[in-house]
N, C-alpha and C. Protein backbone atom coordinates (compact mmCIF):
# COMPACT_ATOMS: atom_id res chain seq x y z
N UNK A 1 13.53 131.71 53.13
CA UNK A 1 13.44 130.44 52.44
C UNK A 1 14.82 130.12 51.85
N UNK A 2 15.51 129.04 52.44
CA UNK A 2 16.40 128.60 51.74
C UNK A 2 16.41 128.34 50.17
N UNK A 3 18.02 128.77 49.65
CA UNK A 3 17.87 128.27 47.95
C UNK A 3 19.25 127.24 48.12
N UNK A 4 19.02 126.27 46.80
CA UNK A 4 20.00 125.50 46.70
C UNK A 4 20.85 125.97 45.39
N UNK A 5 21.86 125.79 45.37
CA UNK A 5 22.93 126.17 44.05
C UNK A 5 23.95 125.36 43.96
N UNK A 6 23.76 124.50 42.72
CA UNK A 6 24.38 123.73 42.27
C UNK A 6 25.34 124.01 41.05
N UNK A 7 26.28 123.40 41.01
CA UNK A 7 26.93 123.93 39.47
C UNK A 7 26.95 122.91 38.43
N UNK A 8 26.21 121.78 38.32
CA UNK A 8 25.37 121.29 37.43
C UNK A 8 24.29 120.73 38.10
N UNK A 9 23.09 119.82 37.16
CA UNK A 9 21.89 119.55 37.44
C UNK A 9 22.23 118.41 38.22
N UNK A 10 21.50 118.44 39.62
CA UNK A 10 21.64 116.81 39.80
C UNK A 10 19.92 116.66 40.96
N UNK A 11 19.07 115.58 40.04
CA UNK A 11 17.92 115.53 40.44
C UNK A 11 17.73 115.20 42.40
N UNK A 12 19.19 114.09 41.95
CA UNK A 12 19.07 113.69 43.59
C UNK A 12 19.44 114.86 44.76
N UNK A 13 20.20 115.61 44.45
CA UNK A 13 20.47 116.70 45.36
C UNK A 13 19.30 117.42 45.66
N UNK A 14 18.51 117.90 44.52
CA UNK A 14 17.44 118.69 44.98
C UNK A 14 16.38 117.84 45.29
N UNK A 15 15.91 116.58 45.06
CA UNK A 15 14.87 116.18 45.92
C UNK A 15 15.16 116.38 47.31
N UNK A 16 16.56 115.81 47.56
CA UNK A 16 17.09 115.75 49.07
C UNK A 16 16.89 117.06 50.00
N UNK A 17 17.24 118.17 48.83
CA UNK A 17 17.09 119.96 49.66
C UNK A 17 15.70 119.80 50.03
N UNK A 18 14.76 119.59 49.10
CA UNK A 18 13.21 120.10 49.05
C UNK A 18 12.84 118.92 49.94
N UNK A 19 12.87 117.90 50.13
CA UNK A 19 12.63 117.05 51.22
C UNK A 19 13.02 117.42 52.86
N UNK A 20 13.89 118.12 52.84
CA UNK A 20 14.93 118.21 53.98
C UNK A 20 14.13 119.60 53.95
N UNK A 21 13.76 120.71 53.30
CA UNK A 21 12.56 121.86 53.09
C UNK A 21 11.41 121.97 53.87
N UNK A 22 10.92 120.79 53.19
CA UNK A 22 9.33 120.36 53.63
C UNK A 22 9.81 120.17 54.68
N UNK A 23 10.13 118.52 55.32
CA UNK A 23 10.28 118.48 57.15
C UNK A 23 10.88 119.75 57.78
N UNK A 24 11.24 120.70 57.41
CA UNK A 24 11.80 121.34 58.38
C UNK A 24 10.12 122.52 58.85
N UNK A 25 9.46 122.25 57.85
CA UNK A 25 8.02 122.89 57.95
C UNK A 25 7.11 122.10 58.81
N UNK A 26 6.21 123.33 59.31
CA UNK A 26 5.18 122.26 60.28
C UNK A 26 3.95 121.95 59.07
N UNK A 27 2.92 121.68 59.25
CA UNK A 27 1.92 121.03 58.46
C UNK A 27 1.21 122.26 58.05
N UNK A 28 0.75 123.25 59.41
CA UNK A 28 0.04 124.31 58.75
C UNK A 28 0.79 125.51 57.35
N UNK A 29 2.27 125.29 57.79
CA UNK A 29 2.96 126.24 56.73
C UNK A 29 2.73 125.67 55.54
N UNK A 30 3.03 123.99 55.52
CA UNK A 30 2.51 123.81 54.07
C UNK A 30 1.18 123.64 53.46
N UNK A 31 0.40 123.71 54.14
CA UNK A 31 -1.08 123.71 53.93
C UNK A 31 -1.09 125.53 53.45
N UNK A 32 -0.76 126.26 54.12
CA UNK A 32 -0.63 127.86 53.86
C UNK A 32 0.30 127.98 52.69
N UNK A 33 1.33 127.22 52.61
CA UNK A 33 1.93 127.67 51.07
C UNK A 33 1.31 127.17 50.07
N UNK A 34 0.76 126.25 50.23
CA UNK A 34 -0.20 124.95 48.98
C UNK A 34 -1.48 125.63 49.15
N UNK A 35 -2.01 126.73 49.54
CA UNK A 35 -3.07 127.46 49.50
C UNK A 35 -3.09 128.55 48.63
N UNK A 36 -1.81 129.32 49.63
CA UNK A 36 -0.99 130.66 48.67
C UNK A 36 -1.09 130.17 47.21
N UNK A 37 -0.14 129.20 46.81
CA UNK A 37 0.36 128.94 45.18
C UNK A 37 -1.00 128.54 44.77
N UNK A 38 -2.07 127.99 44.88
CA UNK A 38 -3.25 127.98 43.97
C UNK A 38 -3.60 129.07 43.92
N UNK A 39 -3.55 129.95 45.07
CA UNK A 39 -4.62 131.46 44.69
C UNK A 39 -3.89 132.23 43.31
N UNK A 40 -2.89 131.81 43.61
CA UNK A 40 -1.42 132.60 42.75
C UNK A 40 -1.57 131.98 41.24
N UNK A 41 -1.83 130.36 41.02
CA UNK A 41 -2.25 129.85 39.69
C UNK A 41 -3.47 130.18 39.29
N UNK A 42 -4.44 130.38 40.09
CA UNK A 42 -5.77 130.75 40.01
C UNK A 42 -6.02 132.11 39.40
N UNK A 43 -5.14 132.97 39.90
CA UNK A 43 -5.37 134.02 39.39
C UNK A 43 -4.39 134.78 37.88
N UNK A 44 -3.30 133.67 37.43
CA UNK A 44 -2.98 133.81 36.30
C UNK A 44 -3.45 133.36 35.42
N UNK A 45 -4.58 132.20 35.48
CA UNK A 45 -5.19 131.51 34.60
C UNK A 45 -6.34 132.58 34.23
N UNK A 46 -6.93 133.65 35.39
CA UNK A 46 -8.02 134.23 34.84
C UNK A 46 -7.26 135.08 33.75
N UNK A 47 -6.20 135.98 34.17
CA UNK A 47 -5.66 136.86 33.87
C UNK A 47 -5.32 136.63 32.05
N UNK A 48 -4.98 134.99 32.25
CA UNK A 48 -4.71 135.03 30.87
C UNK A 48 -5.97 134.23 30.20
N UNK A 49 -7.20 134.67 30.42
CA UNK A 49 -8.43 134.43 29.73
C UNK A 49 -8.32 132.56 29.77
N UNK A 50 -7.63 131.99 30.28
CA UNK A 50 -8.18 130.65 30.61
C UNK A 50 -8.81 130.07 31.35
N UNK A 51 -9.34 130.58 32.31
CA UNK A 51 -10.73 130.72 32.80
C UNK A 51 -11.60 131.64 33.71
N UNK A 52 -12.46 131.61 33.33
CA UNK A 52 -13.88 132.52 34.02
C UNK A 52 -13.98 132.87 35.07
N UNK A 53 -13.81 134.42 36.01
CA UNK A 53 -14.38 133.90 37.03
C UNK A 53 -16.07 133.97 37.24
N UNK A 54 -16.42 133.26 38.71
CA UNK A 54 -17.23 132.85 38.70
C UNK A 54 -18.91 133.87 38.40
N UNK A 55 -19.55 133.48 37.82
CA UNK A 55 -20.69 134.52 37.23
C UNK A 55 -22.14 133.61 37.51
N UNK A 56 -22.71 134.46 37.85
CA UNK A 56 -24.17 133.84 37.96
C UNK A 56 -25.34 134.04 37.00
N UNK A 57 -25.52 132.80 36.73
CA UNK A 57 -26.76 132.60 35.31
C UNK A 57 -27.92 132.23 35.85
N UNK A 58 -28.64 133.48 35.53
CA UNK A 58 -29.97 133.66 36.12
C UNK A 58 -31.03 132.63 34.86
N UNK A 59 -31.70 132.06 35.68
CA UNK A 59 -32.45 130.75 35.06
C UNK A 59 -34.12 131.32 35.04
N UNK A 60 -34.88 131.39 33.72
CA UNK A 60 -36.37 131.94 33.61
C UNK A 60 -37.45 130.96 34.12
């Protein structure tokens, strides 16, 4: 994975990298990385008790 390095901030440069990023990807890689990074948020949110995983409530 390419990185960009700049020696100050400039917004337009890095949209341009991460644009020029993405197209260079086919559809399934980013569907597979945008899969990856939720499992990856998903599982720090449990970790840090912000949410549940899933449990089953048995109904009388």
């Amino acid at each position: 994975m390419p990185i960009l390095k700049l020696p100050k901030d400039d917004p337009e440069k890095e949209m341009a990298f991460e644009l020029e990023f993405q197209r260079s990807l086919t559809s399934r890689q980013r569907y597979d990385m945008m899969f990856k990074r939720s499992k990856e948020i998903l599982q720090r949110l449990i970790a840090h008790g912000y949410r549940k995983p899933f449990e089953i409530v048995k109904r009388k």
